[in-house]
Protein backbone atom coordinates (compact mmCIF):
# COMPACT_ATOMS: atom_id res chain seq x y z
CA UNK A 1 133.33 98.10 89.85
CA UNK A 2 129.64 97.85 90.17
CA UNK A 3 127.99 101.81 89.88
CA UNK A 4 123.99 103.08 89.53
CA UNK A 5 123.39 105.83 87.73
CA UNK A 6 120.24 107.66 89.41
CA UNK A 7 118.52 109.51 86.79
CA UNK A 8 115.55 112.33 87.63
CA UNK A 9 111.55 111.47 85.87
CA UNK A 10 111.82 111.48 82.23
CA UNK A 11 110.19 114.64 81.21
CA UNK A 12 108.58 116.10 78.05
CA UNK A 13 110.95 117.68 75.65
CA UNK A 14 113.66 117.67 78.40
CA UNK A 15 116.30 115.39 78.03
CA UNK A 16 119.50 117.32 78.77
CA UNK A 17 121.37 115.09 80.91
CA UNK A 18 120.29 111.53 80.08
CA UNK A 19 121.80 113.08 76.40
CA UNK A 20 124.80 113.44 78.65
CA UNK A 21 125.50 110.45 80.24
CA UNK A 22 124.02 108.06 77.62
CA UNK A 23 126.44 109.43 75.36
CA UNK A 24 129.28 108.83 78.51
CA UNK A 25 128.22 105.17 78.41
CA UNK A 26 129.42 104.45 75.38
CA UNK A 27 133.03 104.92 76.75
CA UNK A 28 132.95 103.33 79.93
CA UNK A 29 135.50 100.82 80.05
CA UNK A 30 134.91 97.13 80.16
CA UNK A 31 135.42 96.64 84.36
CA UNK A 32 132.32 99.29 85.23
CA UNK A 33 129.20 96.85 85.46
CA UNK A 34 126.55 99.57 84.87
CA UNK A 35 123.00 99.97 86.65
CA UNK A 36 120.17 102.30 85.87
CA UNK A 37 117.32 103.38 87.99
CA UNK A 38 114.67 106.25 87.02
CA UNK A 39 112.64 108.15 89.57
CA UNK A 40 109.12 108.56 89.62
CA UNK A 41 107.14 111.37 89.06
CA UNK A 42 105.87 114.39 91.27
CA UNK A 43 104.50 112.88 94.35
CA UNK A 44 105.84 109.60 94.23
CA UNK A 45 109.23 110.87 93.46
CA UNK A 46 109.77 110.36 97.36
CA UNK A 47 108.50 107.22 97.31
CA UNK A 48 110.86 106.02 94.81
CA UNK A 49 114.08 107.80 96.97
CA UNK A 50 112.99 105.22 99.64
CA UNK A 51 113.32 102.41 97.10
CA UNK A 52 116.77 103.51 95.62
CA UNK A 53 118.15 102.26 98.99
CA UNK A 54 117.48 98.76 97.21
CA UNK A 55 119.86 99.58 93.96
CA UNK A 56 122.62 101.35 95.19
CA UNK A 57 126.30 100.24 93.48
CA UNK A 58 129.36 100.21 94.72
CA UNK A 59 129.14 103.27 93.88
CA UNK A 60 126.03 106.00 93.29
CA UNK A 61 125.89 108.17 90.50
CA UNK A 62 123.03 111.15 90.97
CA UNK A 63 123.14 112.66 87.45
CA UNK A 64 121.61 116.04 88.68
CA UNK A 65 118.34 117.39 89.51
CA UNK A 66 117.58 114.92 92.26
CA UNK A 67 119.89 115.75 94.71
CA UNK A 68 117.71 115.01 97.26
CA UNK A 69 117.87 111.39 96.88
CA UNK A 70 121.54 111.70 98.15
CA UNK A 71 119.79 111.31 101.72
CA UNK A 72 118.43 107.90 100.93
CA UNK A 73 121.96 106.45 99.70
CA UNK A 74 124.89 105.88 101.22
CA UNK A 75 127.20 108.85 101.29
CA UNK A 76 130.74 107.62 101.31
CA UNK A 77 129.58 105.71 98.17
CA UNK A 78 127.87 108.04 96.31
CA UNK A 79 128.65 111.04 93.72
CA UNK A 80 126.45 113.87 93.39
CA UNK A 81 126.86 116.25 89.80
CA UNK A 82 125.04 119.89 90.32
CA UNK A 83 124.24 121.21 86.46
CA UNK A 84 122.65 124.74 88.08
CA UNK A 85 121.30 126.23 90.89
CA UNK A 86 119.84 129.22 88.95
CA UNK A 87 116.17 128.34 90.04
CA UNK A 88 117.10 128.23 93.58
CA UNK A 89 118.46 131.67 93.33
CA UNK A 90 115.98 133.34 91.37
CA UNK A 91 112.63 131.56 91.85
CA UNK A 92 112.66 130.84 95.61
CA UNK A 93 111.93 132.71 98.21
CA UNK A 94 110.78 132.89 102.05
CA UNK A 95 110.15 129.47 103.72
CA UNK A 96 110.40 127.49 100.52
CA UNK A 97 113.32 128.39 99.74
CA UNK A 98 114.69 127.62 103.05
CA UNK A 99 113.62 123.92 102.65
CA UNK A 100 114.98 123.85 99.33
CA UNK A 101 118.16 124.78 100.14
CA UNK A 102 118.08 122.34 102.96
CA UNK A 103 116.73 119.24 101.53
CA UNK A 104 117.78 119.97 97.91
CA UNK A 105 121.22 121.44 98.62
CA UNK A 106 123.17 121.98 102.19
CA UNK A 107 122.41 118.78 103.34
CA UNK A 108 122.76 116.38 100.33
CA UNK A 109 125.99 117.77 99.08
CA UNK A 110 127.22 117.60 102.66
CA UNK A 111 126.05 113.48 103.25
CA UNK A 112 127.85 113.23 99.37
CA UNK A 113 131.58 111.90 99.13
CA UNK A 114 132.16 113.88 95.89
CA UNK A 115 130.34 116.51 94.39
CA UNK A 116 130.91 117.37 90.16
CA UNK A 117 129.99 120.13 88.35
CA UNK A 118 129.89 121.23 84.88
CA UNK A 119 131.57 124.52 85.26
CA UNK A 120 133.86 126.15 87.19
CA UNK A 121 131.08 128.97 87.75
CA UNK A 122 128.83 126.66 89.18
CA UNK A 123 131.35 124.98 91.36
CA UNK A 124 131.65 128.64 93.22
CA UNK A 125 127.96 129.39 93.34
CA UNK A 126 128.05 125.80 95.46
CA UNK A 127 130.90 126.64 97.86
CA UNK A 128 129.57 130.16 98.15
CA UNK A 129 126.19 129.25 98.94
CA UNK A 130 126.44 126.42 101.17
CA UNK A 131 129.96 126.35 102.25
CA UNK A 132 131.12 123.10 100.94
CA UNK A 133 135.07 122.18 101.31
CA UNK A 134 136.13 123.18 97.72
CA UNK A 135 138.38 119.94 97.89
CA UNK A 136 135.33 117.75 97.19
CA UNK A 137 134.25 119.51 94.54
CA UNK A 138 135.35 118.89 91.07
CA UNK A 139 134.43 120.58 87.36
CA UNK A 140 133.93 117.89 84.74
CA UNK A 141 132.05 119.84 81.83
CA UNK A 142 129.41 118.34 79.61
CA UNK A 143 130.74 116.82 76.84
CA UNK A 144 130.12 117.96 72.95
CA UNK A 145 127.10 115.99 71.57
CA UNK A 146 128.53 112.77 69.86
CA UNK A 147 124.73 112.67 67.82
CA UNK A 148 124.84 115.79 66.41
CA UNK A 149 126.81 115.62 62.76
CA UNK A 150 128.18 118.55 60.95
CA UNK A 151 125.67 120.24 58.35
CA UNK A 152 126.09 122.71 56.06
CA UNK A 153 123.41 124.76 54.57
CA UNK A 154 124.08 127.74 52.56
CA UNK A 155 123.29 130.78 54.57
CA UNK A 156 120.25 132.97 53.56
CA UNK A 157 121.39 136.47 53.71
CA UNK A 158 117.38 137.66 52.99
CA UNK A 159 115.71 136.60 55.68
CA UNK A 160 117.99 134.79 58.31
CA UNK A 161 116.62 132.23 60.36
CA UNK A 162 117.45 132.30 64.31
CA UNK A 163 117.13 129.59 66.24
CA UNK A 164 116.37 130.40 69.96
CA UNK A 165 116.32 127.93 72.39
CA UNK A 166 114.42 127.46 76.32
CA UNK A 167 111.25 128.61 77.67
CA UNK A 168 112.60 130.53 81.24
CA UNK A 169 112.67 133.79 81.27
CA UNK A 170 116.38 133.84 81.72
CA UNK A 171 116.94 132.58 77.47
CA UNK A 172 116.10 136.46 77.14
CA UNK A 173 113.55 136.29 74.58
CA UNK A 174 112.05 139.42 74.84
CA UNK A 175 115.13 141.39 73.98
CA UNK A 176 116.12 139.06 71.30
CA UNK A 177 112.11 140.52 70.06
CA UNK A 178 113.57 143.81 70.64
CA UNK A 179 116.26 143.19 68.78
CA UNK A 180 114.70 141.79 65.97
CA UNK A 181 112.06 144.11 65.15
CA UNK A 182 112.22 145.63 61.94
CA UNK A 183 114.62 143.85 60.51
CA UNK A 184 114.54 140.89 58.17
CA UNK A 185 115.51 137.80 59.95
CA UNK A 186 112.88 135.45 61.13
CA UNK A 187 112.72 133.18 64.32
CA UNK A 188 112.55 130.29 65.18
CA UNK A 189 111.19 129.52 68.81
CA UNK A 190 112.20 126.49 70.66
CA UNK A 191 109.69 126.52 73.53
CA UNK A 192 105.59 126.27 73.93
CA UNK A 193 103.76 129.38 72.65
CA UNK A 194 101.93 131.83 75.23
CA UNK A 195 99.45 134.60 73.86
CA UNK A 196 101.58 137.19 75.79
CA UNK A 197 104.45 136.09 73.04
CA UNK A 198 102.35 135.70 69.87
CA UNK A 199 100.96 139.41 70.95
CA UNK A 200 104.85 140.81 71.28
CA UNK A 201 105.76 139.13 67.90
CA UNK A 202 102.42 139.81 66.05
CA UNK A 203 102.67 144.16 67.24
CA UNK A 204 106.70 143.69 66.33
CA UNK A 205 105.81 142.45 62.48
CA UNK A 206 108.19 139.43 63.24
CA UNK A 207 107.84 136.45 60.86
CA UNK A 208 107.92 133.25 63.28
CA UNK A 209 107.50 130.01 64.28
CA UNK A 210 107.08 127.96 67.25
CA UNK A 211 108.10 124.28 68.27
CA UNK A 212 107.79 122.14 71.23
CA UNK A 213 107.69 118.65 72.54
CA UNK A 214 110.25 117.81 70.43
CA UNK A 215 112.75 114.38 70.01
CA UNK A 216 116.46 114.83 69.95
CA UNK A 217 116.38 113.82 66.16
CA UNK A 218 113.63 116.82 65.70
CA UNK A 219 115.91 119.06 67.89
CA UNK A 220 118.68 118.60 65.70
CA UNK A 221 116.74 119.18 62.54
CA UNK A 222 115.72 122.77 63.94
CA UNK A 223 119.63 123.04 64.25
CA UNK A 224 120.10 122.86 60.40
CA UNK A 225 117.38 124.59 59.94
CA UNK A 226 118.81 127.40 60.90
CA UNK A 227 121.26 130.49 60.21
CA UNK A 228 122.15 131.75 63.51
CA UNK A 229 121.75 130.87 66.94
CA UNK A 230 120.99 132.99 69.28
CA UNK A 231 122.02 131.86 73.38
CA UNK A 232 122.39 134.99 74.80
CA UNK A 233 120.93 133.92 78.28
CA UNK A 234 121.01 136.23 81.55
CA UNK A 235 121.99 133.01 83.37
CA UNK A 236 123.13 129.48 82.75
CA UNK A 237 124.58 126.76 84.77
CA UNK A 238 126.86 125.76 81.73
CA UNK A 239 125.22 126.02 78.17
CA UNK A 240 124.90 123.06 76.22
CA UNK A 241 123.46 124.63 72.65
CA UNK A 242 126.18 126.31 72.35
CA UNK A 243 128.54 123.17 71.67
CA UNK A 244 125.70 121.92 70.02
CA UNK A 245 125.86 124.44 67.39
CA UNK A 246 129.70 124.48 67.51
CA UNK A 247 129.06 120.52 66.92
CA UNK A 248 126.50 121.63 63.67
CA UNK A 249 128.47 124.34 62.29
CA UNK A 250 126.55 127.34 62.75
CA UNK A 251 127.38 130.67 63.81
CA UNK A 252 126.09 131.68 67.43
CA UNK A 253 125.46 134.35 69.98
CA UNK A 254 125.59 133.85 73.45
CA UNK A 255 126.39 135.95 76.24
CA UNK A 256 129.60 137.53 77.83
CA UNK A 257 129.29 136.07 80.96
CA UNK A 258 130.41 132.78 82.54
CA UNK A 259 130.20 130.46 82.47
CA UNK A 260 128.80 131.11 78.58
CA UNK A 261 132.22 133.01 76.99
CA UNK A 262 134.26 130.24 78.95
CA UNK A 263 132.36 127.04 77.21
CA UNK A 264 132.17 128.95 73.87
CA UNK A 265 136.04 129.81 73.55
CA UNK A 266 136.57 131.60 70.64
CA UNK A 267 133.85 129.85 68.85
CA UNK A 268 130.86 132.40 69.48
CA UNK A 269 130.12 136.39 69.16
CA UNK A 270 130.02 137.44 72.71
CA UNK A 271 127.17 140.19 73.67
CA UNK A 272 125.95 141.81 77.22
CA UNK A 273 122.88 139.88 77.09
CA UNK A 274 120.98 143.02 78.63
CA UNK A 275 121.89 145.18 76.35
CA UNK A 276 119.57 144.77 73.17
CA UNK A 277 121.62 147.22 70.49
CA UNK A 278 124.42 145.30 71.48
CA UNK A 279 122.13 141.71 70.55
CA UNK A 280 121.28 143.84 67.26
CA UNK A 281 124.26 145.06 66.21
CA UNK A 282 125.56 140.98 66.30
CA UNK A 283 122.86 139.50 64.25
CA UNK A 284 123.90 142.21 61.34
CA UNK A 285 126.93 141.15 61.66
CA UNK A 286 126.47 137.30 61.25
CA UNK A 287 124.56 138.67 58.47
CA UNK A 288 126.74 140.90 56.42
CA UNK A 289 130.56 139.19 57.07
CA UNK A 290 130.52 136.09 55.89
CA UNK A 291 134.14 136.18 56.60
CA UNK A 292 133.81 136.36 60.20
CA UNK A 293 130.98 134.42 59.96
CA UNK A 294 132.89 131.38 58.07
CA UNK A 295 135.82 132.16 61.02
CA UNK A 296 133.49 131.71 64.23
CA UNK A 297 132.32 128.41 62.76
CA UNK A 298 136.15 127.51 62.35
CA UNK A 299 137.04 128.58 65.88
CA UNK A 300 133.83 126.51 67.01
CA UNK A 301 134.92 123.39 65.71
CA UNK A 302 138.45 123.67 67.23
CA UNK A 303 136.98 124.47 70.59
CA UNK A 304 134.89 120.98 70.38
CA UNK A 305 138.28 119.24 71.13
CA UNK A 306 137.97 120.63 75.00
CA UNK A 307 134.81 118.77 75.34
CA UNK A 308 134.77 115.40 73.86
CA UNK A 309 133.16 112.55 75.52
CA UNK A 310 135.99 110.43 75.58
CA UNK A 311 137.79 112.98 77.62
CA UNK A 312 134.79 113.93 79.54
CA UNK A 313 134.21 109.93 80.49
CA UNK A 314 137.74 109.76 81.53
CA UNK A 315 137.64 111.99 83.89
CA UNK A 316 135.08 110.70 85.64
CA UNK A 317 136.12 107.15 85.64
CA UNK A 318 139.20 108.41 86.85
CA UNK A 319 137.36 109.86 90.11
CA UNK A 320 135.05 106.60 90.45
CA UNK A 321 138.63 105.02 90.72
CA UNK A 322 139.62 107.37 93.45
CA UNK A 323 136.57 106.75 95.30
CA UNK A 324 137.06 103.43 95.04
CA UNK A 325 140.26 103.15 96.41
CA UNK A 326 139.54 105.28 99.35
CA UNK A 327 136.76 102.72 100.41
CA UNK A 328 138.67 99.81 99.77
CA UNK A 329 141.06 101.43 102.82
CA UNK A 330 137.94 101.53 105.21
């Protein structure tokens, strides 16, 4: 069985799914002969969904983001995964976002044979918004990352560090700020610095620290860094940190909404991510109960087991063996 992977540009400091399904890879079994092709940039991103027509598989694999390159390919053949459609909702509007939802949604995930997506949350947003048949649409979730290794570090009950993570306005920042302010702990800001930010931690007396542009292998280290994690987002397609700090060992926050209490389990202190006594109250409590504490990071590691990549491969090698059948009867 002979399937391309179609991967977006590589970006800066982004690397979300090609972490996904280069950690997949490593499980696919012996009959999948495996192709690779990268899109171009901006402009020329077009240019190279023309080309694509050139490397299609047996099957296609779109691994998100480009979904309008599902146009250029063959449909029957070809798989599309949706991560999130959170921009399209919330930073679109008027004529653009008609076009969007055109070229970037309605009409590639109707030309698609299968559609996958990481949680069941998104997988409504998608037959809500563009009335797709729910039958081609299945949840496979992101798997646990396979890279990053258990570390302890003995908690500093001083000064805790957080670790926040994303630059949208949707990681919630300002009330994790809000939040913070006059207490102890100290943060740790995954995402490039603006002046507007320096000026809210600088007037909030927050001790900080910004970084950006980072590998995966620097990624993780701001991981161990750490004390806490803080994930509390107003939105999310899924919500890979938090396995990833389930997958370190350390203690997180993150929001009471889905799909973010679903992926967490029981592995995570659940807040209303708008409410910022409610953020507060959490990061005391990480702080003072090291009993709880030592308990989330227990539940975290047992909820891992839902999301290995073994079981996340086989699931979608078992669909690429549904679709394949199904053509073979054409």
């Amino acid at each position: 069985m002979k399937i391309t992977y179609f991967f977006r540009p590589k970006m800066d400091g982004v690397f979300s799914i090609e972490t996904v399904f280069q950690q997949l890879f490593q499980f696919l079994p012996k009959e999948i002969e495996k192709k690779e092709y990268l899109c171009s940039h901006k402009w020329k991103r077009y240019d190279s969904f023309v080309k694509a027509r050139k490397f299609q598989g047996e099957i296609n694999h779109i691994t998100g983001d480009i979904h309008t390159i599902a146009l250029f390919l063959k449909g029957k053949r070809t798989i599309l995964t949706v991560h999130d459609i959170g921009r399209y909702e919330r930073n679109l509007s008027g004529i653009r976002k008609i076009i969007i939802k055109y070229l970037w949604l309605q009409w590639p995930l109707k030309k698609v044979a299968y559609i996958t997506t990481i949680s069941e949350f998104t997988k409504q947003k998608l037959i809500t918004t563009c009335k797709i048949d729910a039958k081609k649409v299945l949840v496979i979730p992101n798997p646990a990352s396979s890279d990053f290794k258990p570390f302890y570090k003995e908690f500093n009950n001083k000064q805790p560090l957080v670790l926040q993570i994303g630059g949208s306005s949707v990681k919630n920042l300002l009330r994790l700020i809000e939040a913070v302010k006059g207490t102890s702990f100290k943060l740790l800001l995954l995402r490039k610095p603006t002046a507007d930010l320096r000026k809210d931690l600088d007037e909030a007396n927050i001790v900080y620290e910004f970084r950006y542009n980072l590998t995966r292998e620097e990624v993780y280290k701001c991981y161990c860094d750490c004390d806490i994690v803080f994930f509390a987002s107003l939105h999310e397609g899924f919500g890979v940190p938090i396995l990833e700090a389930q997958q370190i060992g350390k203690p997180i926050i993150t929001s009471n909404i889905a799909p973010m209490n679903d992926v967490a389990g029981d592995g995570a202190l659940l807040v209303d991510p708008t409410n910022v006594n409610e953020i507060k109250k959490a990061l005391q409590k990480l702080k003072t109960e090291t009993v709880f504490r030592n308990e989330l990071i227990k539940n975290g590691s047992y909820n891992l087991e839902r999301f290995s990549v073994k079981t996340v491969t086989e699931k979608y090698v078992s669909l690429y063996k549904k679709l394949n059948k199904e053509l073979e009867k054409l």
